[in-house]
PDB file of N, CA and C in Angstrom:
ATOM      1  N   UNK A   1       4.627  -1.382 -19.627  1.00  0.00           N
ATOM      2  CA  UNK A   1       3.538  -2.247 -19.268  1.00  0.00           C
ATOM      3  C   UNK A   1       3.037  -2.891 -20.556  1.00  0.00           C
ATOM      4  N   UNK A   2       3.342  -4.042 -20.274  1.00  0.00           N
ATOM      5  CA  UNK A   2       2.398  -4.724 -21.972  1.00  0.00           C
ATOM      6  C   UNK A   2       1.036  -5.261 -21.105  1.00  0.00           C
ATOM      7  N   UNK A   3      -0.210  -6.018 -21.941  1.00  0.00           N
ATOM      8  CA  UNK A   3      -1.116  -6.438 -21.689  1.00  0.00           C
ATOM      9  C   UNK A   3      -2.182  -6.318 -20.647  1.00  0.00           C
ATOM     10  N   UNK A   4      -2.209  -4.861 -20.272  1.00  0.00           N
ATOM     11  CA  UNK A   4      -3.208  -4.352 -19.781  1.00  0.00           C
ATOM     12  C   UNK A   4      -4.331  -3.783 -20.503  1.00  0.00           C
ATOM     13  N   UNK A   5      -5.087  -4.475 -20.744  1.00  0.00           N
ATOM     14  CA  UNK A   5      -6.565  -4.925 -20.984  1.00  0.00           C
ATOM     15  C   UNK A   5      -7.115  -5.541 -20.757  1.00  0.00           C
ATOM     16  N   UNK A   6      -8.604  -4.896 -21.253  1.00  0.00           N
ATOM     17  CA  UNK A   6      -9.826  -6.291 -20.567  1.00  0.00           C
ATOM     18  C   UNK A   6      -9.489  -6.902 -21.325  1.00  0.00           C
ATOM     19  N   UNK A   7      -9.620  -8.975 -21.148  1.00  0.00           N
ATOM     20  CA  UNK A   7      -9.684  -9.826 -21.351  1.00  0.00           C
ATOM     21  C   UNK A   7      -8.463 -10.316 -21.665  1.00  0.00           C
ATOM     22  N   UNK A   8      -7.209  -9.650 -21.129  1.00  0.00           N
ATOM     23  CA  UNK A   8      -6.000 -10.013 -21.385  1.00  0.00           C
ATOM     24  C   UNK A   8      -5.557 -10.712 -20.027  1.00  0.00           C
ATOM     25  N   UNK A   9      -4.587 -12.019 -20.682  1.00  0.00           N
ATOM     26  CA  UNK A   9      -4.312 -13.101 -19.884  1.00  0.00           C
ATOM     27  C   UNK A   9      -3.034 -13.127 -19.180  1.00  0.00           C
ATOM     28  N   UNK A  10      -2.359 -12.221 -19.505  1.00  0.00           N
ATOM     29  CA  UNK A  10      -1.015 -11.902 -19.637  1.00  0.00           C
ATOM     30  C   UNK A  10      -0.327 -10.434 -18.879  1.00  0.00           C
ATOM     31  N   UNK A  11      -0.209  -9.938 -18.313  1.00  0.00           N
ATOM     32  CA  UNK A  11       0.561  -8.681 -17.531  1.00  0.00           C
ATOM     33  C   UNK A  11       2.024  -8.958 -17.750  1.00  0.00           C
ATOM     34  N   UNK A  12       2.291  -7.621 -17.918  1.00  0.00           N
ATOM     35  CA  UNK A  12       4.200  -7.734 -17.917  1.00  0.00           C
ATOM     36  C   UNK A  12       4.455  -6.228 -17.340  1.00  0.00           C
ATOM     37  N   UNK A  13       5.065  -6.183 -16.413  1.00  0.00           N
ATOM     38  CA  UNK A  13       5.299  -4.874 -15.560  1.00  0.00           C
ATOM     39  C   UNK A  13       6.733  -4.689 -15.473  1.00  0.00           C
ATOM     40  N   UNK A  14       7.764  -3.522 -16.069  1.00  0.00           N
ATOM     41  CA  UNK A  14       9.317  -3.723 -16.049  1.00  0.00           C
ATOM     42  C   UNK A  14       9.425  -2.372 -15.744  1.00  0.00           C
ATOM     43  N   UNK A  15       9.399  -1.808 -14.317  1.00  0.00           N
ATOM     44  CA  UNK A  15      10.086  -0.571 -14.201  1.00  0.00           C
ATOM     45  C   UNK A  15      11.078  -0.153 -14.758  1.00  0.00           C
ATOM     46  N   UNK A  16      11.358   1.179 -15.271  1.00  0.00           N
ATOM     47  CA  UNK A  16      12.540   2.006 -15.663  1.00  0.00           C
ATOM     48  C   UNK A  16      13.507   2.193 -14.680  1.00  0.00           C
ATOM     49  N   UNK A  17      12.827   3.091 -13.718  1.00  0.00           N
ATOM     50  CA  UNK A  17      13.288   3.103 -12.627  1.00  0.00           C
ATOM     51  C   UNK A  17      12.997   2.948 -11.178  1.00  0.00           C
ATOM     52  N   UNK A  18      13.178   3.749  -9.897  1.00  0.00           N
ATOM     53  CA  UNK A  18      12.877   3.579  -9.052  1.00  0.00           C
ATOM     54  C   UNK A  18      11.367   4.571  -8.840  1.00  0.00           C
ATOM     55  N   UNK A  19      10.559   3.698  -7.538  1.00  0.00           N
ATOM     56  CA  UNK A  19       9.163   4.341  -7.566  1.00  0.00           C
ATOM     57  C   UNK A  19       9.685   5.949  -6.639  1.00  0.00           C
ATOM     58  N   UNK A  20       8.762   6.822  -7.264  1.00  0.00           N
ATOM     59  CA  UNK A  20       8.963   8.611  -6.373  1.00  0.00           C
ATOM     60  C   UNK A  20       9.067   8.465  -4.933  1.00  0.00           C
ATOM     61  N   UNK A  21       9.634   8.931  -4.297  1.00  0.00           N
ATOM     62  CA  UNK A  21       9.016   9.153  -2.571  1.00  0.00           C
ATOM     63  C   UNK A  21       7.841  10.151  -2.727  1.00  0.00           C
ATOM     64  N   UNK A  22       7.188  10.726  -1.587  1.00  0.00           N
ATOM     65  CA  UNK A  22       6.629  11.523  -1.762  1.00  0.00           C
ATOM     66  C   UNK A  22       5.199  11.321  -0.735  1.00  0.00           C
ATOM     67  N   UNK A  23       4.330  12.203  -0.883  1.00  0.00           N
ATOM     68  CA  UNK A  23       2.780  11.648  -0.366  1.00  0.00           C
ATOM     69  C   UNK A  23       2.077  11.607  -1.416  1.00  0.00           C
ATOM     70  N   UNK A  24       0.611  10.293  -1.104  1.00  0.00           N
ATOM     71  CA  UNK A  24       0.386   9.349  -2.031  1.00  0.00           C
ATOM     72  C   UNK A  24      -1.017   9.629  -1.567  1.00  0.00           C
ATOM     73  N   UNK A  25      -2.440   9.740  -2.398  1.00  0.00           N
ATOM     74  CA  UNK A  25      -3.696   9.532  -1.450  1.00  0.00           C
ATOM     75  C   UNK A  25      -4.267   8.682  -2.517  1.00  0.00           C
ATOM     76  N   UNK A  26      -5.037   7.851  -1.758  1.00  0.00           N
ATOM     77  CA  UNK A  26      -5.545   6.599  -2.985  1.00  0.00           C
ATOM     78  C   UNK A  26      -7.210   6.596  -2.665  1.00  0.00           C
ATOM     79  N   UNK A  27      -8.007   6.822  -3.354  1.00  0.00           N
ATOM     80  CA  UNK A  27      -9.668   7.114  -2.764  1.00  0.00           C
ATOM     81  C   UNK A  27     -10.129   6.165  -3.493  1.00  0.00           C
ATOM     82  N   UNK A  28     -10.822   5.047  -2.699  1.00  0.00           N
ATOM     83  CA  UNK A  28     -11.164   3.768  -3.645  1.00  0.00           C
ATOM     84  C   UNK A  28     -12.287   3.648  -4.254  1.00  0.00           C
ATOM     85  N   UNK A  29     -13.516   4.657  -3.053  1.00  0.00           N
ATOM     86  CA  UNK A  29     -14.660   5.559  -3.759  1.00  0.00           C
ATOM     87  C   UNK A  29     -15.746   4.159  -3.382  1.00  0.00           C
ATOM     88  N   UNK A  30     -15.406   2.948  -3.216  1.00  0.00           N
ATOM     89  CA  UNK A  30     -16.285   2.094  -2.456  1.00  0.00           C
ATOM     90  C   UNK A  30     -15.905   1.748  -1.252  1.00  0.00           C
ATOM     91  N   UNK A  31     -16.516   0.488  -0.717  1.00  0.00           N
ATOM     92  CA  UNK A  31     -15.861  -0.351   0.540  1.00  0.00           C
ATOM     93  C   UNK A  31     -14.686  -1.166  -0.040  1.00  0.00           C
ATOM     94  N   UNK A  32     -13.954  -0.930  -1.307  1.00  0.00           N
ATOM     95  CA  UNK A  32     -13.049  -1.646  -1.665  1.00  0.00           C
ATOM     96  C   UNK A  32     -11.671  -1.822  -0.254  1.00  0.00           C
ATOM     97  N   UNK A  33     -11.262  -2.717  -0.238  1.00  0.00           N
ATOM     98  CA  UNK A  33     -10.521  -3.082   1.104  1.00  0.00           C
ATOM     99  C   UNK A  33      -8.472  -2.095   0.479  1.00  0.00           C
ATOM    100  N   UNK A  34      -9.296  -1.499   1.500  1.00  0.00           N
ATOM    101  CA  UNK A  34      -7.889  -0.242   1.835  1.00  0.00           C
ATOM    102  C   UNK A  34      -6.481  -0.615   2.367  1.00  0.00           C
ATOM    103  N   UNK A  35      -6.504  -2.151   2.852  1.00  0.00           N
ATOM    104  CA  UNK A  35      -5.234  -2.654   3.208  1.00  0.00           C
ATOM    105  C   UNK A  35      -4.952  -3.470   2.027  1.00  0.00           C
ATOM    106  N   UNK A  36      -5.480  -3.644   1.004  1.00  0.00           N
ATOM    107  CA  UNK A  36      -4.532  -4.633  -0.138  1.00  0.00           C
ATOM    108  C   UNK A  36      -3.513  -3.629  -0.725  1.00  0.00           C
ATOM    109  N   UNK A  37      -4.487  -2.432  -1.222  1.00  0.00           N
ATOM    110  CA  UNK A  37      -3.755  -1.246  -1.708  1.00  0.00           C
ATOM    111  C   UNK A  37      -2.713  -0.959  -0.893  1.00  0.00           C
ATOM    112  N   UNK A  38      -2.986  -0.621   0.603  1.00  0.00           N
ATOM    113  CA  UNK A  38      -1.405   0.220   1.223  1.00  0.00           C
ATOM    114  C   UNK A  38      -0.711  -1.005   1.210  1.00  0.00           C
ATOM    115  N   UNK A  39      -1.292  -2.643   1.042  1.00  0.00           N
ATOM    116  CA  UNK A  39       0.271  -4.034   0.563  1.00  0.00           C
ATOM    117  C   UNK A  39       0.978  -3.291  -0.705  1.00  0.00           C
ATOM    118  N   UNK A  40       0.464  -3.034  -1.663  1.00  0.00           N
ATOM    119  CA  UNK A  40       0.224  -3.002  -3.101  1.00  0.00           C
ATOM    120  C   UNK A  40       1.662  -1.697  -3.094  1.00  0.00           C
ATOM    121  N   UNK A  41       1.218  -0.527  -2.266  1.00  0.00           N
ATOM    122  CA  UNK A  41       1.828   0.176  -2.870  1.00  0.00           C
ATOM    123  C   UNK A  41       3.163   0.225  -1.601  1.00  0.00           C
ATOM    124  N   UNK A  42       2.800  -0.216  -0.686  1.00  0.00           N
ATOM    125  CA  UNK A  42       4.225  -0.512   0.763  1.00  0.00           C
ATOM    126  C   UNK A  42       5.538  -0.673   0.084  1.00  0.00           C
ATOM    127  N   UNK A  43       5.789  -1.811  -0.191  1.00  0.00           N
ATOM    128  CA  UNK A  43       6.710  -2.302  -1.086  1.00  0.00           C
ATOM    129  C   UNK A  43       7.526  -1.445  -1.726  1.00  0.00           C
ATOM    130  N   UNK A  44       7.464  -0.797  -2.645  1.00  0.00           N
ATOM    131  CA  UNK A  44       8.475  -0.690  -3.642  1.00  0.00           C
ATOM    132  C   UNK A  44       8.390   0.878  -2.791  1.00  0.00           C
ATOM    133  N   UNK A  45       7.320   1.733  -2.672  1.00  0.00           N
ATOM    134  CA  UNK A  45       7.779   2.964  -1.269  1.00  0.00           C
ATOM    135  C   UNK A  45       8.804   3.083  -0.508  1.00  0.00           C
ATOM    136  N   UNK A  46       9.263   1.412   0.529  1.00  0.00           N
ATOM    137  CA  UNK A  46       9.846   1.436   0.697  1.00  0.00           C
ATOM    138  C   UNK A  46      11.814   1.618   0.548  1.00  0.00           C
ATOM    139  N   UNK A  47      11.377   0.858  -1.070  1.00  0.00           N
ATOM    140  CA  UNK A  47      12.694   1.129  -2.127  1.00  0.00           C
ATOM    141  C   UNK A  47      13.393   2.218  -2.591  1.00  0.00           C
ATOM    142  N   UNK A  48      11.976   3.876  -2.222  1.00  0.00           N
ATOM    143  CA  UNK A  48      12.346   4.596  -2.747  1.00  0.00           C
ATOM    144  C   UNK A  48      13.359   5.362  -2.280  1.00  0.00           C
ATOM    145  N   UNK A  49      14.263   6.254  -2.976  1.00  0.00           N
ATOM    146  CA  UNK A  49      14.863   7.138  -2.267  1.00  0.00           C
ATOM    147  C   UNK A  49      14.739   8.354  -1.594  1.00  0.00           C
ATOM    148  N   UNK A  50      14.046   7.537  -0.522  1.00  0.00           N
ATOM    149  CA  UNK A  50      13.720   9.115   0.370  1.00  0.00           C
ATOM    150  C   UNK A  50      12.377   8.000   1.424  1.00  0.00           C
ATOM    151  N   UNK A  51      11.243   8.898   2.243  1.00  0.00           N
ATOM    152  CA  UNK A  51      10.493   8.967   3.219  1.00  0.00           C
ATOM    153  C   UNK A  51       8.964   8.746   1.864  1.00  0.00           C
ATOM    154  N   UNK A  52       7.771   8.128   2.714  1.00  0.00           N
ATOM    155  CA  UNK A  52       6.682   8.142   2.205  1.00  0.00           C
ATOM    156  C   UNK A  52       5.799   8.342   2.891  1.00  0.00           C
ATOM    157  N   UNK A  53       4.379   8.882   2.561  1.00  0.00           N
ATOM    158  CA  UNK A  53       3.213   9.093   3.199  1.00  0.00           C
ATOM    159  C   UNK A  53       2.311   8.384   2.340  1.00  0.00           C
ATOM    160  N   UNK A  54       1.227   7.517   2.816  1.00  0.00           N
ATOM    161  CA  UNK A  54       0.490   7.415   2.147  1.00  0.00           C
ATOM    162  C   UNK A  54      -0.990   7.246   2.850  1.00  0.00           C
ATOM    163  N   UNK A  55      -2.193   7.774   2.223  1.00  0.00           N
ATOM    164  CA  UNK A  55      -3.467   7.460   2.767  1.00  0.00           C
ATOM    165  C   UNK A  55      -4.362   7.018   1.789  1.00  0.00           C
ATOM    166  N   UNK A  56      -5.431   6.194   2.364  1.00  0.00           N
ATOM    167  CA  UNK A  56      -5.858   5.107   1.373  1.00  0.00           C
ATOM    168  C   UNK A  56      -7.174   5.388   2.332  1.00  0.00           C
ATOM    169  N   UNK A  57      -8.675   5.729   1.261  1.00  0.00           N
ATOM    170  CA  UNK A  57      -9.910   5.529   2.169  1.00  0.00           C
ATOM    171  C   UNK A  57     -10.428   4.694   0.937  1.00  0.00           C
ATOM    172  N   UNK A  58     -11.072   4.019   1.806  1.00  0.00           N
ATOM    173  CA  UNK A  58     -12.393   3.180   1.361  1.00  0.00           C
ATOM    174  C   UNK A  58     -12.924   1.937   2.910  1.00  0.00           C
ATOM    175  N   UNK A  59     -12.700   0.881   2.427  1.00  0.00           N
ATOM    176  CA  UNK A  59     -13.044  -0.326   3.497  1.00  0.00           C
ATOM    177  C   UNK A  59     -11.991  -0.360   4.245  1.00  0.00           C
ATOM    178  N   UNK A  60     -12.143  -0.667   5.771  1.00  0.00           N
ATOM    179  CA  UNK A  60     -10.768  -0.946   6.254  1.00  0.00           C
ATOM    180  C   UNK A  60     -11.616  -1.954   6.944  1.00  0.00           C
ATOM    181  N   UNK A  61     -12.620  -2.468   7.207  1.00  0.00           N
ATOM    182  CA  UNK A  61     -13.080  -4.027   7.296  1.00  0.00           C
ATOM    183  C   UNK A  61     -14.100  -4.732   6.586  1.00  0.00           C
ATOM    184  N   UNK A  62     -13.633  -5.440   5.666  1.00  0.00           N
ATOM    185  CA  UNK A  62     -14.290  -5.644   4.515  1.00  0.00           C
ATOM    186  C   UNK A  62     -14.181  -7.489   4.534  1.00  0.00           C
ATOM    187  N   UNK A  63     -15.039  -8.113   3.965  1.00  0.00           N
ATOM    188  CA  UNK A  63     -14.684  -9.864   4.183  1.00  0.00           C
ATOM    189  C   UNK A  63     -13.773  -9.693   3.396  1.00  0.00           C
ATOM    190  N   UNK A  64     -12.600 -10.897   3.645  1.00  0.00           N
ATOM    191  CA  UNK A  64     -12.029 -11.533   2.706  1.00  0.00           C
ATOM    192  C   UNK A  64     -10.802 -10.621   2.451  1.00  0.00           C
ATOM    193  N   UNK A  65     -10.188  -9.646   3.499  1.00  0.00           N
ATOM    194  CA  UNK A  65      -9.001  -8.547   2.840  1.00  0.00           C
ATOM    195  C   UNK A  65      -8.692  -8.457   4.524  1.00  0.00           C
ATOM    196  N   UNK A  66      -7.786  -7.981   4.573  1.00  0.00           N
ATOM    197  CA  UNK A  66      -6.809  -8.059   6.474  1.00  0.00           C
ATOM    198  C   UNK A  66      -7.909  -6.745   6.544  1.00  0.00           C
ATOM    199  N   UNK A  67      -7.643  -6.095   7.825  1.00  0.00           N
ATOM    200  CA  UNK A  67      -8.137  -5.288   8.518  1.00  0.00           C
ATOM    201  C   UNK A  67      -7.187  -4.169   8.603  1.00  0.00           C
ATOM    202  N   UNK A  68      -7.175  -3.049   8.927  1.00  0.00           N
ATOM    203  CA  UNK A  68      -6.354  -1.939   9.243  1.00  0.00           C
ATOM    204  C   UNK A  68      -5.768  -2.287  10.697  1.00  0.00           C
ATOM    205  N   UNK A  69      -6.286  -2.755  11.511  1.00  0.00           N
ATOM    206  CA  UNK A  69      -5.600  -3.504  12.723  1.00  0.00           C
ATOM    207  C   UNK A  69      -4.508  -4.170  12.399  1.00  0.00           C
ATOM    208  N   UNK A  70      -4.886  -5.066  10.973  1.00  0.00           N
ATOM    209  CA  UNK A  70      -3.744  -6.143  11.079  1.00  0.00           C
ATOM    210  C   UNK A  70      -2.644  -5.641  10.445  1.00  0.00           C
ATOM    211  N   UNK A  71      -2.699  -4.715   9.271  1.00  0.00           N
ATOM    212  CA  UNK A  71      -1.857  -4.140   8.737  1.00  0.00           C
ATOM    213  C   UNK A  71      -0.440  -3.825  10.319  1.00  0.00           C
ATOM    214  N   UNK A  72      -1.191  -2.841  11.182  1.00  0.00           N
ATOM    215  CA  UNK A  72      -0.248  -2.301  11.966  1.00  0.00           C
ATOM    216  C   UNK A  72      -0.027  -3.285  13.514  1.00  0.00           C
ATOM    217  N   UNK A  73      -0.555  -4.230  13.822  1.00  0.00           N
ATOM    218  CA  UNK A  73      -0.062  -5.198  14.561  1.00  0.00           C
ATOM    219  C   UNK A  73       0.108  -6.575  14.402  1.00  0.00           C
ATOM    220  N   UNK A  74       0.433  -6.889  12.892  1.00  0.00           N
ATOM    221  CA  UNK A  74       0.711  -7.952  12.267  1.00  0.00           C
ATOM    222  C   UNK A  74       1.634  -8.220  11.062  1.00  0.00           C
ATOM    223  N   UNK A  75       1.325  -7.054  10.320  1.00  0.00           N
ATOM    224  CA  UNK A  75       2.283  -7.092   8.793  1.00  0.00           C
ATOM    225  C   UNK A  75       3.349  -6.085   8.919  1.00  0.00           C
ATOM    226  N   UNK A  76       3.023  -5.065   9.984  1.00  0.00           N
ATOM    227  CA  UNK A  76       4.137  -3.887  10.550  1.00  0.00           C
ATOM    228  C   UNK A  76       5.132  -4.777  11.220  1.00  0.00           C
ATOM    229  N   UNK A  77       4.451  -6.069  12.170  1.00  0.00           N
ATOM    230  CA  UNK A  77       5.496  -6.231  13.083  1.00  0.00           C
ATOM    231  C   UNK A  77       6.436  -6.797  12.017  1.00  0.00           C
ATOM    232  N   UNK A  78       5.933  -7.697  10.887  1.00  0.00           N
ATOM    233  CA  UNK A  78       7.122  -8.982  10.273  1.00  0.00           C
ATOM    234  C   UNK A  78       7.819  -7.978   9.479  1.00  0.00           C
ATOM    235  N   UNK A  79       7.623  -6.890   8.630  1.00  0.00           N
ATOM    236  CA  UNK A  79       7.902  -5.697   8.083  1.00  0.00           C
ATOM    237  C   UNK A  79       9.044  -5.254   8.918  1.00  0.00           C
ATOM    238  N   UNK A  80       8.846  -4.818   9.924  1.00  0.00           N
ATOM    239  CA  UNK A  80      10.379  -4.032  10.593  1.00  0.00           C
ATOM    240  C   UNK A  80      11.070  -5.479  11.085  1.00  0.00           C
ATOM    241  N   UNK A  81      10.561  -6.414  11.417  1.00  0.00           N
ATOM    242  CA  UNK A  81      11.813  -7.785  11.342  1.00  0.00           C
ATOM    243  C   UNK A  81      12.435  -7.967  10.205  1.00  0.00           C
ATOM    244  N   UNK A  82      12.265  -7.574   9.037  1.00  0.00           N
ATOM    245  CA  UNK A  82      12.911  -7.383   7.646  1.00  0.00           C
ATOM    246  C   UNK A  82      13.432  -6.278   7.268  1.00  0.00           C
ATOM    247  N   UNK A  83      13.437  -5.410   8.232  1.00  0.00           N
ATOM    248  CA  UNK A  83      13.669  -4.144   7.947  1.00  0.00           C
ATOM    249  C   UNK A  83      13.105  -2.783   6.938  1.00  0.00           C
ATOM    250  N   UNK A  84      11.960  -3.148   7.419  1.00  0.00           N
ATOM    251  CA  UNK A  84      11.050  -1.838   6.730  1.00  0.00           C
ATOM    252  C   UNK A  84      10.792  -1.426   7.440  1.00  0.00           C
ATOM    253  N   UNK A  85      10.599  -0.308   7.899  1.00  0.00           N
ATOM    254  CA  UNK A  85      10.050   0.600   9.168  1.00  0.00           C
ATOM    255  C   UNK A  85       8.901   1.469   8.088  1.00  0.00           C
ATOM    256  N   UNK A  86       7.755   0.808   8.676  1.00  0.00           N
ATOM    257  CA  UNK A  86       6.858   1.567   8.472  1.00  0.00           C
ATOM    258  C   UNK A  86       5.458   1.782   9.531  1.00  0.00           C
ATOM    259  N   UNK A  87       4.823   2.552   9.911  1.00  0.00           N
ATOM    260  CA  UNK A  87       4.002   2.630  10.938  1.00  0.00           C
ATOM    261  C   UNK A  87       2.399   3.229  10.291  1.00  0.00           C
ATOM    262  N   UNK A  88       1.504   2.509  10.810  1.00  0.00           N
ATOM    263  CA  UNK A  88       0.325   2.561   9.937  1.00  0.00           C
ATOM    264  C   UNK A  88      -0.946   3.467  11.298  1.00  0.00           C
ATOM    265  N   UNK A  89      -1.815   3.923  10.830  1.00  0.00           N
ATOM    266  CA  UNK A  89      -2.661   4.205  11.950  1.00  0.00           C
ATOM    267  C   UNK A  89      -4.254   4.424  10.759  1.00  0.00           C
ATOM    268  N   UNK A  90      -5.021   4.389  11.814  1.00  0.00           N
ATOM    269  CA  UNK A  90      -6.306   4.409  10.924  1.00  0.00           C
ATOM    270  C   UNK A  90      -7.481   5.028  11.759  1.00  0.00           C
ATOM    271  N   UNK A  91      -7.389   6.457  11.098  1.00  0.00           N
ATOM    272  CA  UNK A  91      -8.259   7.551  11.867  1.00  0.00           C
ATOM    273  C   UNK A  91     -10.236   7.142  11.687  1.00  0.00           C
ATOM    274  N   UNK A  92     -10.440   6.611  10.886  1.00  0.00           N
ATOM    275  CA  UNK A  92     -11.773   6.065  10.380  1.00  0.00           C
ATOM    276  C   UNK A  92     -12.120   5.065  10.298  1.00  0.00           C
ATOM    277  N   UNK A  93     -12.980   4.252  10.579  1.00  0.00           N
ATOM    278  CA  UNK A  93     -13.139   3.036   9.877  1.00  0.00           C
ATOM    279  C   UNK A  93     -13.724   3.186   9.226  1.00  0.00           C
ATOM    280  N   UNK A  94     -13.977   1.836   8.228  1.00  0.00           N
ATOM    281  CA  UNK A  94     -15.093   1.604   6.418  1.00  0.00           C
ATOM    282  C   UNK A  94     -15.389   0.490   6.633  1.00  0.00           C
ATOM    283  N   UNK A  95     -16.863   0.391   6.505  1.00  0.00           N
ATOM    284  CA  UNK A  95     -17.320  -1.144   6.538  1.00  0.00           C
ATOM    285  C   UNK A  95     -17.956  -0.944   5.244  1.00  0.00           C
ATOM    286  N   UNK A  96     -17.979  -2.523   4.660  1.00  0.00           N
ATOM    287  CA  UNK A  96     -18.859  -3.271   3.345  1.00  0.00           C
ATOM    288  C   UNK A  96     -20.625  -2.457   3.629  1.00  0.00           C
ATOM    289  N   UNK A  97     -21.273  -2.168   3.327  1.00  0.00           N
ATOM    290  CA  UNK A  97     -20.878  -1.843   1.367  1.00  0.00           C
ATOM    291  C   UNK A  97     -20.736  -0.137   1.419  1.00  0.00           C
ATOM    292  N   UNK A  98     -20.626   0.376   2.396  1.00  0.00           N
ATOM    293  CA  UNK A  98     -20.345   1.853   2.314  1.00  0.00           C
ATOM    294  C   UNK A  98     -19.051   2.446   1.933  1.00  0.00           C
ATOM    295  N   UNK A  99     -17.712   1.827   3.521  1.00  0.00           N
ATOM    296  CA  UNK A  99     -16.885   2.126   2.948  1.00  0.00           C
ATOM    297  C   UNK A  99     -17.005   3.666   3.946  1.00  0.00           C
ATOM    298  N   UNK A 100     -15.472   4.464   3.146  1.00  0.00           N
ATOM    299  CA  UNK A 100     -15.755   5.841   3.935  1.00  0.00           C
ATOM    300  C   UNK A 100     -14.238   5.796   4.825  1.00  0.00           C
ATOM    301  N   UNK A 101     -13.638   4.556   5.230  1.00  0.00           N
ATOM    302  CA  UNK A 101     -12.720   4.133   6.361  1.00  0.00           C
ATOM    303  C   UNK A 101     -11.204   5.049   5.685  1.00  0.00           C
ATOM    304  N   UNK A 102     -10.015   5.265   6.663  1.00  0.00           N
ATOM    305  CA  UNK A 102      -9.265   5.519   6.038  1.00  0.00           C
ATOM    306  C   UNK A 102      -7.737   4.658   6.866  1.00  0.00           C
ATOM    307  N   UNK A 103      -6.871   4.710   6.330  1.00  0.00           N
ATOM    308  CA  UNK A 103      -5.998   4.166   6.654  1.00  0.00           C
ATOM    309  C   UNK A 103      -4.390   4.796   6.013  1.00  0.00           C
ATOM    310  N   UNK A 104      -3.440   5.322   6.807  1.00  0.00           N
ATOM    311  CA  UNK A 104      -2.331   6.160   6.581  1.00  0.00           C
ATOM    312  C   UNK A 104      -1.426   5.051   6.989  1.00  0.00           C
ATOM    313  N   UNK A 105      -0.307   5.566   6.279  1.00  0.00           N
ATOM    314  CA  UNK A 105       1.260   4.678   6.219  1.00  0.00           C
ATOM    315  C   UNK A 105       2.547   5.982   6.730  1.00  0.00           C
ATOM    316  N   UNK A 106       3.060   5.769   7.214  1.00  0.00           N
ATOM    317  CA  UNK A 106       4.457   6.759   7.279  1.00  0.00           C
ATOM    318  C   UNK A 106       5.922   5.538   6.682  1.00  0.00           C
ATOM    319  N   UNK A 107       6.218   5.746   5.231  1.00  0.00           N
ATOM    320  CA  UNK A 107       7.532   4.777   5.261  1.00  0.00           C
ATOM    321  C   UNK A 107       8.594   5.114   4.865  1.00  0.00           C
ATOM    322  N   UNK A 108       9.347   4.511   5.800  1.00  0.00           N
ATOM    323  CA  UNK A 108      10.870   5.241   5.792  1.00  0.00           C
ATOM    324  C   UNK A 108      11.552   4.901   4.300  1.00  0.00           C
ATOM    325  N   UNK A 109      12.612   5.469   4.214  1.00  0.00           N
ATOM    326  CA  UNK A 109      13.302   4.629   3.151  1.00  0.00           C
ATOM    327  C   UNK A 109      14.150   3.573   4.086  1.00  0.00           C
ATOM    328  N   UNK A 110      13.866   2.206   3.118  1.00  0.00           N
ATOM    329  CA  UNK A 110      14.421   1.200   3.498  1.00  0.00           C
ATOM    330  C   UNK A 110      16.077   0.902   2.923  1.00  0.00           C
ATOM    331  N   UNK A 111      15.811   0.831   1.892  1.00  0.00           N
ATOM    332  CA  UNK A 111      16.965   0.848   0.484  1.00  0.00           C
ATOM    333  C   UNK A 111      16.776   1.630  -0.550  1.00  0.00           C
ATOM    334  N   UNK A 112      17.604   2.032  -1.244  1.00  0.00           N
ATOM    335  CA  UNK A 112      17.721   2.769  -2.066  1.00  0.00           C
ATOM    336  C   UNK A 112      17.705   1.639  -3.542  1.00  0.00           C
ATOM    337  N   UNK A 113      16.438   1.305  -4.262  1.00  0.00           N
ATOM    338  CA  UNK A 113      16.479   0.733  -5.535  1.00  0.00           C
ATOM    339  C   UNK A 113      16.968   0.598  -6.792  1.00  0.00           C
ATOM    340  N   UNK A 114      17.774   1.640  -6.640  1.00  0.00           N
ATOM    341  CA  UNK A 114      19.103   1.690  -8.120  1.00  0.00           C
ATOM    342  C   UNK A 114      20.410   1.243  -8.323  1.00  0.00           C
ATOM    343  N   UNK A 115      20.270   0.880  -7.292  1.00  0.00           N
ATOM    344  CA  UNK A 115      21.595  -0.289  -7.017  1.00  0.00           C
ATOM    345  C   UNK A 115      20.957  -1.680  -7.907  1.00  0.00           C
ATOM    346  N   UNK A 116      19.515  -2.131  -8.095  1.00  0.00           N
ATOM    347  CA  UNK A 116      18.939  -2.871  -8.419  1.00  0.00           C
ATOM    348  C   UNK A 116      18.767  -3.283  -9.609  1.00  0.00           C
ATOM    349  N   UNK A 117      18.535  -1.759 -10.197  1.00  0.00           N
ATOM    350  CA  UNK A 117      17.672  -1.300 -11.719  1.00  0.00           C
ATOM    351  C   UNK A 117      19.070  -1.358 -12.434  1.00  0.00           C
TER     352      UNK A 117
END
């Protein structure tokens, strides 16, 4: 990782290798919106070699960020049309400015990422 700092203009991110499988819990500790994160970390989960869990609390309806609804009847559906199988559910909700909501992922392995690296 180069240029992670405050007031830096610049990010450079170059994995080594592939991201862990595994279970993942992400506590955002505000109403910070809980579906950018499970975008954020979906992705390359999917790459890994093997199955993922992940749970994410904070906001799951927050302005200005999808909803935990949309995650699993909107970004799930175009997701397994591309072939990610992943299935989302959301035992809590979190509203602005409390927060508290939670939101879980189950993701398969899609591909295996070292064919890549």
């Amino acid at each position: 990782m180069e240029g992670a700092a405050v007031g830096s203009t610049r990010l450079v991110f170059s994995p080594k290798g592939c991201p862990a499988p595994g279970e993942y819990r992400f506590d955002i500790g505000t109403a910070g919106a809980t579906a950018l994160v499970m975008q954020t970390v979906l992705l390359p989960l999917a790459l890994a070699p093997g199955a993922s869990r992940v749970t994410v609390t904070g906001g799951t309806h927050v302005p200005h960020a999808p909803t935990a609804e949309y995650l699993d009847r909107v970004y799930g559906v175009l997701l397994r049309r591309c072939g990610v199988e992943a299935s989302f559910s959301s035992p809590s909700a979190g509203f602005y400015p409390k927060g508290g909501g939670m939101i879980e992922a189950e993701i398969a392995e899609t591909r295996n990422c070292s064919r890549w690296i």
